[in-house]
C-alpha atoms as a PDB file:
ATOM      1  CA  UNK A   1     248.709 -19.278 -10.095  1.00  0.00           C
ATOM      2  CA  UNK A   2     249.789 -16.665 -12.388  1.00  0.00           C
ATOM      3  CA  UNK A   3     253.376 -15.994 -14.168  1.00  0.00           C
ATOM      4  CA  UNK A   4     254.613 -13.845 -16.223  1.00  0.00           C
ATOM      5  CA  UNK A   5     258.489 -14.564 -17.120  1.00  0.00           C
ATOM      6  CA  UNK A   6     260.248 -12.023 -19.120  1.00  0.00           C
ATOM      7  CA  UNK A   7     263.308 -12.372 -21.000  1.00  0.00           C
ATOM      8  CA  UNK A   8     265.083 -11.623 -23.924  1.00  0.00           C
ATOM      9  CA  UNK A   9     266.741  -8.352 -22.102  1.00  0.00           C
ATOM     10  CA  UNK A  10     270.498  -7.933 -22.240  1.00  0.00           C
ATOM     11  CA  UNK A  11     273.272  -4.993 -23.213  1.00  0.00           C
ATOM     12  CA  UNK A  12     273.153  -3.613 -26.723  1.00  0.00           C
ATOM     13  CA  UNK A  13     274.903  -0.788 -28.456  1.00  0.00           C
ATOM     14  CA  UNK A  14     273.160   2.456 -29.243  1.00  0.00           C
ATOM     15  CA  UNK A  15     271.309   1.910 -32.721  1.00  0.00           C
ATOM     16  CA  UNK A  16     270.890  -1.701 -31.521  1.00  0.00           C
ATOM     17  CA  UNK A  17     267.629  -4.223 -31.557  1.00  0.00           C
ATOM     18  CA  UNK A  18     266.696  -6.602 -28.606  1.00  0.00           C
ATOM     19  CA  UNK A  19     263.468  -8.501 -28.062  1.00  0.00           C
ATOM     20  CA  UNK A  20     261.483  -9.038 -25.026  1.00  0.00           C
ATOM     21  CA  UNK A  21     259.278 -12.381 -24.490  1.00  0.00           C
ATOM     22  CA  UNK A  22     256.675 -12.341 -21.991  1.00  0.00           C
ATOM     23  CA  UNK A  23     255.457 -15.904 -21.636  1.00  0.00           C
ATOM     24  CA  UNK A  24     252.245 -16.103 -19.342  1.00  0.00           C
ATOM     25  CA  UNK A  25     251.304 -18.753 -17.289  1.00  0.00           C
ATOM     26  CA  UNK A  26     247.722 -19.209 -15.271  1.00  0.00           C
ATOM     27  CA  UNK A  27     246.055 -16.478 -17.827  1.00  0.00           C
ATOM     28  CA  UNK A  28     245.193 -16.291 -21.429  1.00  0.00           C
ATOM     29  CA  UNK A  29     246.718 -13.597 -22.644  1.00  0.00           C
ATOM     30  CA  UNK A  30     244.729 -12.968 -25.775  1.00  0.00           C
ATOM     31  CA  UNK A  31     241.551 -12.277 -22.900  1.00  0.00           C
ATOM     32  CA  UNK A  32     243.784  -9.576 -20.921  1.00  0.00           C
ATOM     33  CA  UNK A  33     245.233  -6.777 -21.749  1.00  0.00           C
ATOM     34  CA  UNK A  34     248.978  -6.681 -22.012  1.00  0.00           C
ATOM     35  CA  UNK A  35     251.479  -4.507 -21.571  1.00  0.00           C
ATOM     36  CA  UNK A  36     255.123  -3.340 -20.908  1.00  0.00           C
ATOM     37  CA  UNK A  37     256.488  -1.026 -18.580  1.00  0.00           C
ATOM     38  CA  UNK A  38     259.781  -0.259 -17.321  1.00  0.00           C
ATOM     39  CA  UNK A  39     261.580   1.467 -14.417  1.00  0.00           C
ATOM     40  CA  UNK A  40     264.709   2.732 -14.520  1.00  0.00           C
ATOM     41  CA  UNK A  41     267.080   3.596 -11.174  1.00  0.00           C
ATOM     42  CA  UNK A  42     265.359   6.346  -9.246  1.00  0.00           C
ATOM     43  CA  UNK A  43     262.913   7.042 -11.614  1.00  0.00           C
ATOM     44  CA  UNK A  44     258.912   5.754 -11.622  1.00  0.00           C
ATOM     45  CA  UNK A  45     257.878   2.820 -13.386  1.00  0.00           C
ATOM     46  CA  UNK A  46     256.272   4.292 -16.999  1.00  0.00           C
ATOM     47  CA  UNK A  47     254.488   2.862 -19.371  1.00  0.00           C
ATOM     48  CA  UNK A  48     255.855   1.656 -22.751  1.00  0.00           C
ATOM     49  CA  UNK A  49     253.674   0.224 -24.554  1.00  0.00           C
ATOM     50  CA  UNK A  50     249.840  -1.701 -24.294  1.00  0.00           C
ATOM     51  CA  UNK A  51     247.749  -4.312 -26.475  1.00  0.00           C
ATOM     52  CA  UNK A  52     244.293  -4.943 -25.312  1.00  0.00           C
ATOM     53  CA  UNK A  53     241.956  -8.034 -26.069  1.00  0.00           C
ATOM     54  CA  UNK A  54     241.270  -6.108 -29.303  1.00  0.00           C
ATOM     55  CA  UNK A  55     244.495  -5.681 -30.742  1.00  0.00           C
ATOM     56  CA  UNK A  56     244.391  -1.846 -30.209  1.00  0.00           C
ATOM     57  CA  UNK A  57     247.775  -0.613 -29.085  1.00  0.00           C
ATOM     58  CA  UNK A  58     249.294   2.229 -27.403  1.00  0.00           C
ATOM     59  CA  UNK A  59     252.711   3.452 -27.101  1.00  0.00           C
ATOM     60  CA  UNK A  60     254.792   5.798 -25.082  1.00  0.00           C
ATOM     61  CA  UNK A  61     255.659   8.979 -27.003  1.00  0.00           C
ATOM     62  CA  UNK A  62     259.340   8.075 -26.286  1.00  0.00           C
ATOM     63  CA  UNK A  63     259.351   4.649 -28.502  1.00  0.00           C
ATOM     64  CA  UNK A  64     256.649   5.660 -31.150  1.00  0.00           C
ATOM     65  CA  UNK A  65     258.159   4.579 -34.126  1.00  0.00           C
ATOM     66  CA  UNK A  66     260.790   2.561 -32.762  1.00  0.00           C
ATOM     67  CA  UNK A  67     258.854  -0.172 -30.456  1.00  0.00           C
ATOM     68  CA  UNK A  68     256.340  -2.915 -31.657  1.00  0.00           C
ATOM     69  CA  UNK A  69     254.172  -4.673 -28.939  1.00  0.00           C
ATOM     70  CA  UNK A  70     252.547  -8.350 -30.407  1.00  0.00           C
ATOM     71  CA  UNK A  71     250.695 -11.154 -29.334  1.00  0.00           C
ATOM     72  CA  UNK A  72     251.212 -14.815 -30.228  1.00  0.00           C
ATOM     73  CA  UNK A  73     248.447 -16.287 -28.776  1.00  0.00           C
ATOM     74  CA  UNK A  74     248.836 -19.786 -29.628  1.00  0.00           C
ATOM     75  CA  UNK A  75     252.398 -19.535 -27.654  1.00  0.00           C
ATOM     76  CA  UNK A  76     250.529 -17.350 -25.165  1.00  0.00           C
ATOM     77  CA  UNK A  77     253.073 -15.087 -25.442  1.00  0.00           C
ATOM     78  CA  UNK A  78     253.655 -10.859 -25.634  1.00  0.00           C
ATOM     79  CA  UNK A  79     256.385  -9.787 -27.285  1.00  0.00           C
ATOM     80  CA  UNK A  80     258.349  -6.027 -27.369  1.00  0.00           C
ATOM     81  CA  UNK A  81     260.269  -5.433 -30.310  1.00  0.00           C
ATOM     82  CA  UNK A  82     262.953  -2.623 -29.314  1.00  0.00           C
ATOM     83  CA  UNK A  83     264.747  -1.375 -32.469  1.00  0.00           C
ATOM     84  CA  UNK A  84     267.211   1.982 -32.906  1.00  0.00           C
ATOM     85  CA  UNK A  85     267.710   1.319 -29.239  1.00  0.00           C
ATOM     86  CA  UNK A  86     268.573   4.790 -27.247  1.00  0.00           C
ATOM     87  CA  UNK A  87     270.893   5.222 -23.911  1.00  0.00           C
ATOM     88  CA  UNK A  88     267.677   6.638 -22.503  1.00  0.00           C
ATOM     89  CA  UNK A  89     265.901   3.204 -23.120  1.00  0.00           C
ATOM     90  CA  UNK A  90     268.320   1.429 -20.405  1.00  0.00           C
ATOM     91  CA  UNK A  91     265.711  -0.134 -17.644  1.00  0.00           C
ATOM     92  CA  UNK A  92     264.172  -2.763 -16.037  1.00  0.00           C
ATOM     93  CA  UNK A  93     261.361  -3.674 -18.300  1.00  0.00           C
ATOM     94  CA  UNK A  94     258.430  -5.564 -16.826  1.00  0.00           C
ATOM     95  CA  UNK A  95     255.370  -7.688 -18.244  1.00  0.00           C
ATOM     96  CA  UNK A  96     251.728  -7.064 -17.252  1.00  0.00           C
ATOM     97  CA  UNK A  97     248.565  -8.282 -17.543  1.00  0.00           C
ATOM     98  CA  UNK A  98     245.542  -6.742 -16.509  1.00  0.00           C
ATOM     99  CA  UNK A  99     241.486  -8.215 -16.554  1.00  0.00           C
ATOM    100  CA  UNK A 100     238.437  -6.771 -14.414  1.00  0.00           C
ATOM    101  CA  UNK A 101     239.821  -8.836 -11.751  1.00  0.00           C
ATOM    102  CA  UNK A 102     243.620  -8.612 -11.208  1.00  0.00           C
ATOM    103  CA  UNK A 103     246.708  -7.120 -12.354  1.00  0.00           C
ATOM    104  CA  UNK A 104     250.030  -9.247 -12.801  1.00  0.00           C
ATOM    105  CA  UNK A 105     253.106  -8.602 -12.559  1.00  0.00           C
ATOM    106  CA  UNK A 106     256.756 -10.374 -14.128  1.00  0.00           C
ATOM    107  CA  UNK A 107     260.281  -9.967 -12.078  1.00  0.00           C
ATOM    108  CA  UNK A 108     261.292  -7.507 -14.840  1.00  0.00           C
ATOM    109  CA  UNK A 109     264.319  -8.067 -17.483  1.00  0.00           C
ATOM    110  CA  UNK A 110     267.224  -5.567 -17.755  1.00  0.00           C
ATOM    111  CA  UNK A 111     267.791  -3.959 -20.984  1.00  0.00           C
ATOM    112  CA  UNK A 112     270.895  -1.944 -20.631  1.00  0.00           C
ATOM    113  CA  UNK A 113     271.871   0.408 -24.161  1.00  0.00           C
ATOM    114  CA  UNK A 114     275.490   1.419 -24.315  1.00  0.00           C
ATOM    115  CA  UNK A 115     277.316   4.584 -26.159  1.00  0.00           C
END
């Protein structure tokens, strides 16, 4: 069975840092390609940012610069470093893991960035 638990989430102050753990469970996460996304209240869930088996990354326009997405594979663990945190960053924020076969999901962490 595969998890994905998130945490690390939490309120910060604009300017602020947080960071997300995504510990996996039932998958290797240094085989899959990772990623977060998060989804805030009436809006779609959007991409944030991606790692792939390779260690290529991609990032959402909106955190270029200000996010970092790792990998500690030994703790089979994916990280999101948030930093210079933004009211428009407040969502839930949500693991996933995706192979040829399946796509996971985590229960999502709230990250909620206060002026």
């Amino acid at each position: 069975q595969v998890q994905l638990v998130e945490s690390g989430g939490g309120l910060v102050q604009v300017g602020g840092s947080l960071r997300l753990s995504c510990e996996a469970s039932g998958i290797i996460v240094r085989t899959n390609s990772m990623g977060w996304y998060r989804q805030a209240p009436g809006k779609q869930r959007d991409m944030v940012a991606t790692i792939t088996s390779s260690d290529s990354t991609n990032y959402a326009d909106s955190v270029k610069g200000r996010f970092t997405i790792s990998r500690d594979n030994a703790k089979n663990t994916v990280y999101l470093q948030m930093n210079s945190l933004k009211p428009e960053d407040t969502a839930v924020y949500y693991c996933n893991a995706v192979n040829l076969r399946s796509v996971h999901w985590g229960q999502g962490t709230q990250v909620t960035v206060s002026s």
